[in-house]
N, C-alpha and C. Protein backbone atom coordinates (compact mmCIF):
# COMPACT_ATOMS: atom_id res chain seq x y z
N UNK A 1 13.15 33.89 47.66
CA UNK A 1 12.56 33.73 48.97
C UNK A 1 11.55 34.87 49.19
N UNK A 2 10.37 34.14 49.69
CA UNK A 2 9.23 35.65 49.54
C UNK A 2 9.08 35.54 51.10
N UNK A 3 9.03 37.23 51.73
CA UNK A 3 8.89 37.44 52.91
C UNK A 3 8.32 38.78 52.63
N UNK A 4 7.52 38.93 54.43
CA UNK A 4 6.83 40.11 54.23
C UNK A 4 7.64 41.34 55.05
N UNK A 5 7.86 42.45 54.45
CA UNK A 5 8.62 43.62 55.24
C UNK A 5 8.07 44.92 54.96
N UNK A 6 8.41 45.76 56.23
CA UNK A 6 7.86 47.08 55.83
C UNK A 6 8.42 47.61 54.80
N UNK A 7 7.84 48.73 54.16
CA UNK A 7 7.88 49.42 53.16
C UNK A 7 8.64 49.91 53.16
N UNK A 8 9.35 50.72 54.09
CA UNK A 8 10.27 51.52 54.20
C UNK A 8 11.76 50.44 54.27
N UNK A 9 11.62 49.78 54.14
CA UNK A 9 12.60 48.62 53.87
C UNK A 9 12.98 48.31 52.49
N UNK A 10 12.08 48.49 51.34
CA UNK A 10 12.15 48.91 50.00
C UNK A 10 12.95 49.80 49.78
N UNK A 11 13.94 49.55 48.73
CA UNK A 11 14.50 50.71 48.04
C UNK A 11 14.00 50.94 46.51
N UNK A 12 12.78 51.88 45.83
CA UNK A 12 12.86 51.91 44.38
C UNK A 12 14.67 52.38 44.31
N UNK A 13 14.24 51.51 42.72
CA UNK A 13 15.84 51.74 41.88
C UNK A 13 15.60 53.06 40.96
N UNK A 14 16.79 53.35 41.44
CA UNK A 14 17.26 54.89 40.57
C UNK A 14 17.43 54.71 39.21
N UNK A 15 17.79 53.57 38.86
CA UNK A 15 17.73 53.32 37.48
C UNK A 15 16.54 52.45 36.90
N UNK A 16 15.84 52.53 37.36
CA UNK A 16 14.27 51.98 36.55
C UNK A 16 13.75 52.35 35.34
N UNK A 17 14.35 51.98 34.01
CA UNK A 17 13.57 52.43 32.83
C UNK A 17 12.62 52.70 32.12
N UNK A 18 11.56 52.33 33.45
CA UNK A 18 10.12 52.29 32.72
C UNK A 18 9.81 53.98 33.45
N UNK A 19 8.72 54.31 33.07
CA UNK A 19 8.02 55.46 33.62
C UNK A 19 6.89 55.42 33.57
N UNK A 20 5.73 56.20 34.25
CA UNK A 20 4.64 55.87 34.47
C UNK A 20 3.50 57.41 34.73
N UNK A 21 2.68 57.41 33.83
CA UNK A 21 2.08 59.10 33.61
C UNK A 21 1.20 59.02 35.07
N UNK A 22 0.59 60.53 35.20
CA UNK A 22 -0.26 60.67 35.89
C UNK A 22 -1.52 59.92 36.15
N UNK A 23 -2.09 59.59 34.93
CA UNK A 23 -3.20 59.07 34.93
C UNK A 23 -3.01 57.51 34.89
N UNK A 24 -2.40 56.99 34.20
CA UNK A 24 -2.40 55.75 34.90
C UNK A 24 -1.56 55.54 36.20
N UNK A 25 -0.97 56.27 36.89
CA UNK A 25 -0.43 56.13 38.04
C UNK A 25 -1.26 56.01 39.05
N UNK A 26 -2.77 57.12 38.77
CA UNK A 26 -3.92 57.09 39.47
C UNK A 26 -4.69 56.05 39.38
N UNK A 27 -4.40 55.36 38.13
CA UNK A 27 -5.43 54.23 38.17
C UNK A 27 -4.61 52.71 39.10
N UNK A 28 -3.62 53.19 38.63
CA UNK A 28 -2.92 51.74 39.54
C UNK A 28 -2.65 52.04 41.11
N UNK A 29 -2.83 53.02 41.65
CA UNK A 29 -3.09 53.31 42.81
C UNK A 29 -4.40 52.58 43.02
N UNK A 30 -5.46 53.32 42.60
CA UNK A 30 -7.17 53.13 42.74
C UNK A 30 -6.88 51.18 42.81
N UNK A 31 -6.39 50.66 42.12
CA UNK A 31 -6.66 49.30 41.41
C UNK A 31 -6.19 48.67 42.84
N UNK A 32 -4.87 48.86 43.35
CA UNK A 32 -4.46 48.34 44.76
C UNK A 32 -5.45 49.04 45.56
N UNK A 33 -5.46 50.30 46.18
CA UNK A 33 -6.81 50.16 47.34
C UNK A 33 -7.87 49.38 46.74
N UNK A 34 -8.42 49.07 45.86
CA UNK A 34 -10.08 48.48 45.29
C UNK A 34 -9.59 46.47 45.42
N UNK A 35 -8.07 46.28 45.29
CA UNK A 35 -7.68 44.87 45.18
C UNK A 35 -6.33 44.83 46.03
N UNK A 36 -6.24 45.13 47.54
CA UNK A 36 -4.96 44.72 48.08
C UNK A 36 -4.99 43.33 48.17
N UNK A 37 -5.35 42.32 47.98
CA UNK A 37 -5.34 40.97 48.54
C UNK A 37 -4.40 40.68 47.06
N UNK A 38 -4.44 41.38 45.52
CA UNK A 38 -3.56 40.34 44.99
C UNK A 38 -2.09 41.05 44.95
N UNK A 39 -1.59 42.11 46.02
CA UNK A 39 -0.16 41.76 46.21
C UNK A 39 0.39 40.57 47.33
N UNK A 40 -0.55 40.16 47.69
CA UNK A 40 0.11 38.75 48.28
C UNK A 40 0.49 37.89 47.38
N UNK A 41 -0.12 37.81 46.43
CA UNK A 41 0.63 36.59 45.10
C UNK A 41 1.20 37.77 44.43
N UNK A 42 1.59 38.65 44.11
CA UNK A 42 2.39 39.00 42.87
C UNK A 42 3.30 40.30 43.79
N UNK A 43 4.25 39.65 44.37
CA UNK A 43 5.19 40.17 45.17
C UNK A 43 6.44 41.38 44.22
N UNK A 44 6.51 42.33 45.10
CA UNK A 44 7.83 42.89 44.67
C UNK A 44 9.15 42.60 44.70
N UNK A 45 9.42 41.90 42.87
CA UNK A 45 11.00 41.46 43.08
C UNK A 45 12.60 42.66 43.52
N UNK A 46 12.70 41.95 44.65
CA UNK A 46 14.16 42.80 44.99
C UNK A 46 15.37 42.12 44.94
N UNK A 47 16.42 42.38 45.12
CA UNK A 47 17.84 42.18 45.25
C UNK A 47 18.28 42.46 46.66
N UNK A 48 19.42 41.44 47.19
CA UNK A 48 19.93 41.03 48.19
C UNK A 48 19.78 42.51 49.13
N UNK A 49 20.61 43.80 48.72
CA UNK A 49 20.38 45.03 49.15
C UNK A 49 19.05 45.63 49.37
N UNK A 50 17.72 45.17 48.54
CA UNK A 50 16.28 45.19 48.84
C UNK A 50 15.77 46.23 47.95
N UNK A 51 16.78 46.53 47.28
CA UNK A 51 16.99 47.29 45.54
C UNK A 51 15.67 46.54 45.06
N UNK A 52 14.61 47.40 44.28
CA UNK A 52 13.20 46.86 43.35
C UNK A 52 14.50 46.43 41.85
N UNK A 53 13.79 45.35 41.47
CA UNK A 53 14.15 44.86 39.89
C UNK A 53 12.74 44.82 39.39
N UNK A 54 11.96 44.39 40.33
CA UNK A 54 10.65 44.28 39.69
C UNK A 54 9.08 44.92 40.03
N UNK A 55 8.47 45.92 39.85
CA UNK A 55 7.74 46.78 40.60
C UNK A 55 7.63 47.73 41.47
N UNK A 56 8.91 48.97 40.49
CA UNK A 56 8.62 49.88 41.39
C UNK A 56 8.30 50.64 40.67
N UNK A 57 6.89 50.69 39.60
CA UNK A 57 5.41 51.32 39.54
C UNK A 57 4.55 50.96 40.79
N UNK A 58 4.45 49.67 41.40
CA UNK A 58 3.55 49.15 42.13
C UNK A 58 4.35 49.94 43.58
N UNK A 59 5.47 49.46 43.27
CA UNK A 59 5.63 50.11 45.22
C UNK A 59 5.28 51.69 44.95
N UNK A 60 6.16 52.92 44.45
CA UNK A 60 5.43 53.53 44.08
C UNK A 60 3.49 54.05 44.91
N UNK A 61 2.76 53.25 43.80
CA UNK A 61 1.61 53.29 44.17
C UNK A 61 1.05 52.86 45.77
N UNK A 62 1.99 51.61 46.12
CA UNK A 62 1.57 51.35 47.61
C UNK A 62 1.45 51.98 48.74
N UNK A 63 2.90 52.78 48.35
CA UNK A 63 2.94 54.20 48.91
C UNK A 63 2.44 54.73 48.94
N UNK A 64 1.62 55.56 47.61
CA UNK A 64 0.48 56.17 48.16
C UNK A 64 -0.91 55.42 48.54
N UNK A 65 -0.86 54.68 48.04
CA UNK A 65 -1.95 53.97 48.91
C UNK A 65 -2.18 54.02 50.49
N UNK A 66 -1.05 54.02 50.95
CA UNK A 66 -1.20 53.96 52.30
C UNK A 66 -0.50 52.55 53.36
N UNK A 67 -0.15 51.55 52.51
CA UNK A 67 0.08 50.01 52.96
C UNK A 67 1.63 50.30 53.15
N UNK A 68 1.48 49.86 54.64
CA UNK A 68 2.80 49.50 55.45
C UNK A 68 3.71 48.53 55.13
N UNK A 69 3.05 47.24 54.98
CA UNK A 69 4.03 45.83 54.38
C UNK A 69 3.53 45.66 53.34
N UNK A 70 4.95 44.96 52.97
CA UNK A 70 4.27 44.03 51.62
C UNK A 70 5.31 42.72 51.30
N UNK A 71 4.93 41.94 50.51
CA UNK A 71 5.48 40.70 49.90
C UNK A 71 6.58 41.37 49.05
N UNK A 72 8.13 40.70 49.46
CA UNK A 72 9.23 40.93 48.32
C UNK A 72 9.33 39.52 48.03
N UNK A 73 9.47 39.28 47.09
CA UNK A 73 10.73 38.13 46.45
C UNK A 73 12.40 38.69 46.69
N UNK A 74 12.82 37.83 47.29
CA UNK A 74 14.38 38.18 47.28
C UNK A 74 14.76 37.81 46.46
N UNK A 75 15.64 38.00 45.38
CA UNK A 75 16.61 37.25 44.67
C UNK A 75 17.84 37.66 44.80
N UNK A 76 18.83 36.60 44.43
CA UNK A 76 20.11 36.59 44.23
C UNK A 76 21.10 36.36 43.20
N UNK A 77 20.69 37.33 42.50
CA UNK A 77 21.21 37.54 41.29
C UNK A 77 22.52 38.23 40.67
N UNK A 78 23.21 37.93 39.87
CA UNK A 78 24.45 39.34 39.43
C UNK A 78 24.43 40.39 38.77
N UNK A 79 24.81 41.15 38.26
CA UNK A 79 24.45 42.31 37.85
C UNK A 79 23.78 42.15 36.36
N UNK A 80 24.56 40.98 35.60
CA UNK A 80 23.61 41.10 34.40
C UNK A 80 22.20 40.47 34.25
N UNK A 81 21.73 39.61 35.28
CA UNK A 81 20.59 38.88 35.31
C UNK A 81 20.02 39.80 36.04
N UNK A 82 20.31 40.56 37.33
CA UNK A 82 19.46 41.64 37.62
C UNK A 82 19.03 42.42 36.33
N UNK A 83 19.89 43.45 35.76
CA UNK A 83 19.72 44.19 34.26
C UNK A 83 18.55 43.28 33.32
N UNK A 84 18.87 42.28 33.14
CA UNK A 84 18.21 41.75 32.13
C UNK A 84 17.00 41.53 33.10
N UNK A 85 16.41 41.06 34.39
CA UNK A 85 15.01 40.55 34.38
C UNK A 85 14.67 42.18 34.51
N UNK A 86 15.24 43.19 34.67
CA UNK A 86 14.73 44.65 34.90
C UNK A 86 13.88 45.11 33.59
N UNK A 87 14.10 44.40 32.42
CA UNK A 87 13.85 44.60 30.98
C UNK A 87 13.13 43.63 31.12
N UNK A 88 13.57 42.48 31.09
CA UNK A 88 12.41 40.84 30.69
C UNK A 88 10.98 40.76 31.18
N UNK A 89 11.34 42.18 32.45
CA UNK A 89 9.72 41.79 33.55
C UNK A 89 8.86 42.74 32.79
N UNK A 90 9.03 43.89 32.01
CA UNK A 90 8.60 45.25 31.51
C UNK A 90 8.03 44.73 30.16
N UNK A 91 8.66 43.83 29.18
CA UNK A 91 8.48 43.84 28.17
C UNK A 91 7.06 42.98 27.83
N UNK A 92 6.47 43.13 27.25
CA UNK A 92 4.54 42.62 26.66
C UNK A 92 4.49 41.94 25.29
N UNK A 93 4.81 40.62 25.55
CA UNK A 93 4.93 39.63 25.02
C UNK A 93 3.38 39.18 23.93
N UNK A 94 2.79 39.39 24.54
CA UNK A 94 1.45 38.85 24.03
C UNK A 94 1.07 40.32 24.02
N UNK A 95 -0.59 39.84 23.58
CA UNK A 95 -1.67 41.23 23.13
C UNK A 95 -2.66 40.80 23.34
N UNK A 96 -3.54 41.64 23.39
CA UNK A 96 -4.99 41.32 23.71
C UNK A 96 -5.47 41.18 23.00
N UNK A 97 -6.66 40.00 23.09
CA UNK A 97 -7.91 39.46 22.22
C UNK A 97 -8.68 40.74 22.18
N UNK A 98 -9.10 41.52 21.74
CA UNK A 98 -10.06 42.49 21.71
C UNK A 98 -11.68 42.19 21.28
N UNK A 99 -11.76 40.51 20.58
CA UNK A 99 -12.53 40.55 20.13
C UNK A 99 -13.42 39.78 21.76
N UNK A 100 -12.67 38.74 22.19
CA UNK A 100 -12.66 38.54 23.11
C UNK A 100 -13.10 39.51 24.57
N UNK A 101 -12.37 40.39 24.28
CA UNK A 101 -12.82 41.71 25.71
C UNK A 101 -13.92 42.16 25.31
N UNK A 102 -13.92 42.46 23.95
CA UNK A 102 -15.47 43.66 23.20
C UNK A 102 -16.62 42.25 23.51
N UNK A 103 -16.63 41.20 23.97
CA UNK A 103 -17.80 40.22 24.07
C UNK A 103 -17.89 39.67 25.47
N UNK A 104 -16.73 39.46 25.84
CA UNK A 104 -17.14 38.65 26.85
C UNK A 104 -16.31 39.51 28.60
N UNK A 105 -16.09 40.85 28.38
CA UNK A 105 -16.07 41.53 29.40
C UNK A 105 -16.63 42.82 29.36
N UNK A 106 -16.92 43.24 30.92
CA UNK A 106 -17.37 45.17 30.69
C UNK A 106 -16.13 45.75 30.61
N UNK A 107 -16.52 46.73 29.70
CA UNK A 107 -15.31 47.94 29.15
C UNK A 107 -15.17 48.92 30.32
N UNK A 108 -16.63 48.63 30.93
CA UNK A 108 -16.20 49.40 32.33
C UNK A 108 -15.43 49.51 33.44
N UNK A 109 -15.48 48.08 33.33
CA UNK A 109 -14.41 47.36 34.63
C UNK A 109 -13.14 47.23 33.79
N UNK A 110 -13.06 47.28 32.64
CA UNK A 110 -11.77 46.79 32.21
C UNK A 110 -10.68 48.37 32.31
N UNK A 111 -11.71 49.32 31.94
CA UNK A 111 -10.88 50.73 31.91
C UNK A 111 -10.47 51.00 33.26
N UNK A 112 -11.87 51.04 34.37
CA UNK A 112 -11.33 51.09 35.81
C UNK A 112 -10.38 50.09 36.62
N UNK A 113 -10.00 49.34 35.61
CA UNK A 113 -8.48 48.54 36.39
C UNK A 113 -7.64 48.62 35.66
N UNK A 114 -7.24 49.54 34.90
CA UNK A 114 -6.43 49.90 34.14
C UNK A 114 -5.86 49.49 32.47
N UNK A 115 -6.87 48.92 32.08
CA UNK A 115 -6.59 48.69 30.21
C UNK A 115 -7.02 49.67 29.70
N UNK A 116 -6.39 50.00 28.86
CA UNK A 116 -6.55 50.99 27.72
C UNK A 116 -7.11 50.81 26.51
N UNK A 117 -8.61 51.17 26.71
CA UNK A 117 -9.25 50.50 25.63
C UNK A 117 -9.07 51.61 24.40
N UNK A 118 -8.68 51.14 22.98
CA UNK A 118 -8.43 52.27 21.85
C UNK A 118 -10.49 52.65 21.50
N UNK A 119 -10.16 53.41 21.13
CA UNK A 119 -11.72 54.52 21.52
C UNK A 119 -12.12 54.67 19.86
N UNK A 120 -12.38 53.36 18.92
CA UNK A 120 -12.54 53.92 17.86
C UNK A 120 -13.86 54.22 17.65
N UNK A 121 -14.13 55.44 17.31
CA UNK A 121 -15.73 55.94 17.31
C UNK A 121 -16.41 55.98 15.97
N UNK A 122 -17.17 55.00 16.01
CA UNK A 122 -17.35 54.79 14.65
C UNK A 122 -19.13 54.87 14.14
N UNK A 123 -19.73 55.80 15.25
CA UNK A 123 -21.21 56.20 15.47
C UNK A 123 -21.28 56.84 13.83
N UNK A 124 -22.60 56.25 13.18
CA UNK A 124 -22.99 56.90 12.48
C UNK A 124 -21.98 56.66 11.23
N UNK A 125 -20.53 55.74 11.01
CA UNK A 125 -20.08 55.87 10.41
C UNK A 125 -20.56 55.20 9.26
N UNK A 126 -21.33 53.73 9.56
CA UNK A 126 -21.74 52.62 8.42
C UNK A 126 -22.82 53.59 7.54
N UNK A 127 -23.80 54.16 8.60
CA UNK A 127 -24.72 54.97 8.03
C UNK A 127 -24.53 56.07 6.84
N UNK A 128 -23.66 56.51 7.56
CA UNK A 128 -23.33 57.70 6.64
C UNK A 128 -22.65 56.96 5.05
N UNK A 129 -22.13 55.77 4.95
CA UNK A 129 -21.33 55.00 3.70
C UNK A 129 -22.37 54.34 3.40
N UNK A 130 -23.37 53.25 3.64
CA UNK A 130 -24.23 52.41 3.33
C UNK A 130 -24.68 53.20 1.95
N UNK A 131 -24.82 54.14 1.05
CA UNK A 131 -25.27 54.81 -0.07
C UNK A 131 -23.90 54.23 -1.18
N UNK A 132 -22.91 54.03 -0.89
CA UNK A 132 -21.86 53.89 -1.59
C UNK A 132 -22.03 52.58 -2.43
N UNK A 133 -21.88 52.49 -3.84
CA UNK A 133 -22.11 51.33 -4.34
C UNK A 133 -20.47 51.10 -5.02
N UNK A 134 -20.09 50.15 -5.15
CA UNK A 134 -18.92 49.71 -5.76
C UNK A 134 -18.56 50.56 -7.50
N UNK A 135 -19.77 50.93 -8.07
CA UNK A 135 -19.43 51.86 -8.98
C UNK A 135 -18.60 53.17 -8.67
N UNK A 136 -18.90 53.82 -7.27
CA UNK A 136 -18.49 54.92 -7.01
C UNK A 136 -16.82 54.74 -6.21
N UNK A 137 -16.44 53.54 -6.15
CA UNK A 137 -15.23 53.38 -5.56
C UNK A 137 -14.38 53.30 -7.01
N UNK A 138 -13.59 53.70 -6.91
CA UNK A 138 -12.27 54.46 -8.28
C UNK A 138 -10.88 53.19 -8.17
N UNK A 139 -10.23 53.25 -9.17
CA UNK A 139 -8.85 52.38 -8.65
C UNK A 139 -8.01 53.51 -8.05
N UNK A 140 -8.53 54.52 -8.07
CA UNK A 140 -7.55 55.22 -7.28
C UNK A 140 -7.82 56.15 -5.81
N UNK A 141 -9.15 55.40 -4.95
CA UNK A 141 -9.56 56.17 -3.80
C UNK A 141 -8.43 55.86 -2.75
N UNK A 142 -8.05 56.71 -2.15
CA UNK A 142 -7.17 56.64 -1.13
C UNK A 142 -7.80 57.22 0.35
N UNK A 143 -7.37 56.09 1.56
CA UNK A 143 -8.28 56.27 2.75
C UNK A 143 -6.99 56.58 3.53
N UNK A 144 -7.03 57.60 4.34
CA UNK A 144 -5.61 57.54 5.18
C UNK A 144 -6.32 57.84 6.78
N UNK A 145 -5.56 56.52 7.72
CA UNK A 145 -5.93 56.48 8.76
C UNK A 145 -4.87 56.74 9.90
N UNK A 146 -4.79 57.44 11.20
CA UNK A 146 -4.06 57.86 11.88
C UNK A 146 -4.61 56.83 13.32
N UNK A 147 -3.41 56.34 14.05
CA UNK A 147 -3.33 55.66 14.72
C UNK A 147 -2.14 55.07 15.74
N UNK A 148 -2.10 54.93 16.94
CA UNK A 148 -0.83 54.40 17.44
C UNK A 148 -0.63 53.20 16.65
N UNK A 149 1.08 52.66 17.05
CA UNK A 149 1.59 51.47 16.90
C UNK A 149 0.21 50.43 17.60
N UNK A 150 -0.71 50.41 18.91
CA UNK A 150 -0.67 49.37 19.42
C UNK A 150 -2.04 49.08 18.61
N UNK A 151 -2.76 50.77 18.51
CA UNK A 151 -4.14 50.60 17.55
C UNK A 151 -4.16 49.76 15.81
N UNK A 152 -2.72 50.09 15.72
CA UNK A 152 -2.09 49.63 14.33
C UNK A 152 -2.50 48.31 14.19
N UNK A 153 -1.51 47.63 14.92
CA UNK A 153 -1.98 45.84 15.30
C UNK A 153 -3.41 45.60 15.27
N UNK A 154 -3.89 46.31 16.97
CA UNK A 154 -5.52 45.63 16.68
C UNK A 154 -6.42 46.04 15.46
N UNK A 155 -6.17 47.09 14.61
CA UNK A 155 -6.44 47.04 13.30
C UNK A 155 -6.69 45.94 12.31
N UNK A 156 -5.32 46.15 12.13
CA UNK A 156 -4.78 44.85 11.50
C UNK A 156 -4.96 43.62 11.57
N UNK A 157 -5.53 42.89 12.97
CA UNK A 157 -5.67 41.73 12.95
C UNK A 157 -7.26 41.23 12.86
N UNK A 158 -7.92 43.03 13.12
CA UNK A 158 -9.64 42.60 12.85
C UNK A 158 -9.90 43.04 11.62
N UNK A 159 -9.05 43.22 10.32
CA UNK A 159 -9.21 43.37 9.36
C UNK A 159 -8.69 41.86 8.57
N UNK A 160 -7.72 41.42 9.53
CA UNK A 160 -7.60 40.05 8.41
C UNK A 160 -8.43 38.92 9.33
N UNK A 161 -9.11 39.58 9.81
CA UNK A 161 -10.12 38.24 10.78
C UNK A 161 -11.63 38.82 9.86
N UNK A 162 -11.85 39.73 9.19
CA UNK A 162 -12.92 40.04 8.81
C UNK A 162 -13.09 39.71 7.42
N UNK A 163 -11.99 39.71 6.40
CA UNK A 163 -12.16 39.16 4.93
C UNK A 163 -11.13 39.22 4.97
N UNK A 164 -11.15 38.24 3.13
CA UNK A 164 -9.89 38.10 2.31
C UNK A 164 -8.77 38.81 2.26
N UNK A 165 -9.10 40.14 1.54
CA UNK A 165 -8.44 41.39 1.10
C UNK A 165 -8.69 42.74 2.02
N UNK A 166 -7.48 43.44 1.89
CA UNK A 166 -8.06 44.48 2.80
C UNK A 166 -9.32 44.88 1.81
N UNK A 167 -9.44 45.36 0.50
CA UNK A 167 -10.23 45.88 -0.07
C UNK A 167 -11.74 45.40 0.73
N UNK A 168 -11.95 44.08 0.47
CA UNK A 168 -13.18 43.75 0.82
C UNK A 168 -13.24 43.94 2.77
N UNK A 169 -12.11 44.28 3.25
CA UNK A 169 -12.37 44.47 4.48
C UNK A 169 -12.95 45.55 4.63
N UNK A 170 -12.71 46.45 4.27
CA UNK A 170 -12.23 48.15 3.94
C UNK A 170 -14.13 47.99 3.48
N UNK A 171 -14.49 47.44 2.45
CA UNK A 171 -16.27 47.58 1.99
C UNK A 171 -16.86 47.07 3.37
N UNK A 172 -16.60 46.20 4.16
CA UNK A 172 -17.51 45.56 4.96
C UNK A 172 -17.50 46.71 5.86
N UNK A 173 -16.44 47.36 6.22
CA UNK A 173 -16.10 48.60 7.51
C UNK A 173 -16.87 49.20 6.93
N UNK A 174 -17.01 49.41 6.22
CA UNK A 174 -17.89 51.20 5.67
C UNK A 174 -19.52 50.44 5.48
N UNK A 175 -19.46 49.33 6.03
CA UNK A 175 -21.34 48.96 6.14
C UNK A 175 -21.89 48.46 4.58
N UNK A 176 -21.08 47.77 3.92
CA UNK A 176 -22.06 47.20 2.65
C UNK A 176 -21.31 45.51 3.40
N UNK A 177 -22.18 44.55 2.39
CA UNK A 177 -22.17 43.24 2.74
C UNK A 177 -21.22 42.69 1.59
């Protein structure tokens, strides 16, 4: 049941497993003052007591935002379906198209509402390899790259979207055809 109540009618949960840094805390603040109209559709799920199960990063932020009411979902749930949607709502099922965002959105708007775009800087890199001819590559050159888990993936999936083998992926990255 979704109804609207003051804030102070919210309880964040003491046991909330997620956590949330400075800097994106600031950005998801910024993102609600710049977009209050979409917590009317994407309400804070609570429990009968008015306990958060679901968004209390967002209440949190509302708070400082400044906003008096807001949209809860009530539910009525038991303790293990509370527990479990407390996990089910947190967890990131899918991933981002990157090739998709790098074309058909600004990186500007996408960082100022909070995505985390991975920052691979790769100025000057084709340039500097374009001299390299396949004679000078060895069976034994070794490339070692440092990276999060999430940079890992989008790696990975624009390397097997780009050629056969990593090898020939690995030549096209460094700027030969």
């Amino acid at each position: 049941m979704i109804k609207k109540v003051k804030i102070t009618e919210v309880i964040a949960n003491p046991n909330n497993p997620r956590l949330i840094k400075d800097d994106k805390f600031k950005k998801l603040v910024k993102s609600i003052q710049d977009f209050p109209d979409m917590l009317n559709v994407r309400p804070i799920v609570v429990n009968k007591d008015m306990v958060v199960l679901g968004g209390n990063m967002r209440l949190k932020a509302i708070k400082e935002a400044g906003i008096k009411e807001i949209n809860v979902d009530i539910v009525d749930w038991n303790e293990q379906q509370q527990k479990e949607f407390i996990v089910k709502d947190n967890v990131g099922y899918g991933e981002w198209d990157w090739n998709d965002l790098a074309n058909n959105w600004d990186s500007e708007e996408l960082t100022d509402w909070g995505l985390d775009i991975p920052n691979f800087n790769t100025e000057g890199f084709a340039d500097k390899n374009k001299e390299l001819s396949l004679d000078d590559v060895t069976d034994s050159m070794t490339i070692t790259l440092k990276y999060t888990e999430e940079e890992y993936h989008i790696v990975k999936d624009a390397l097997l979207n780009l050629a056969a083998t990593p090898e020939q992926a690995i030549w096209k990255l460094l700027g030969n055809d």
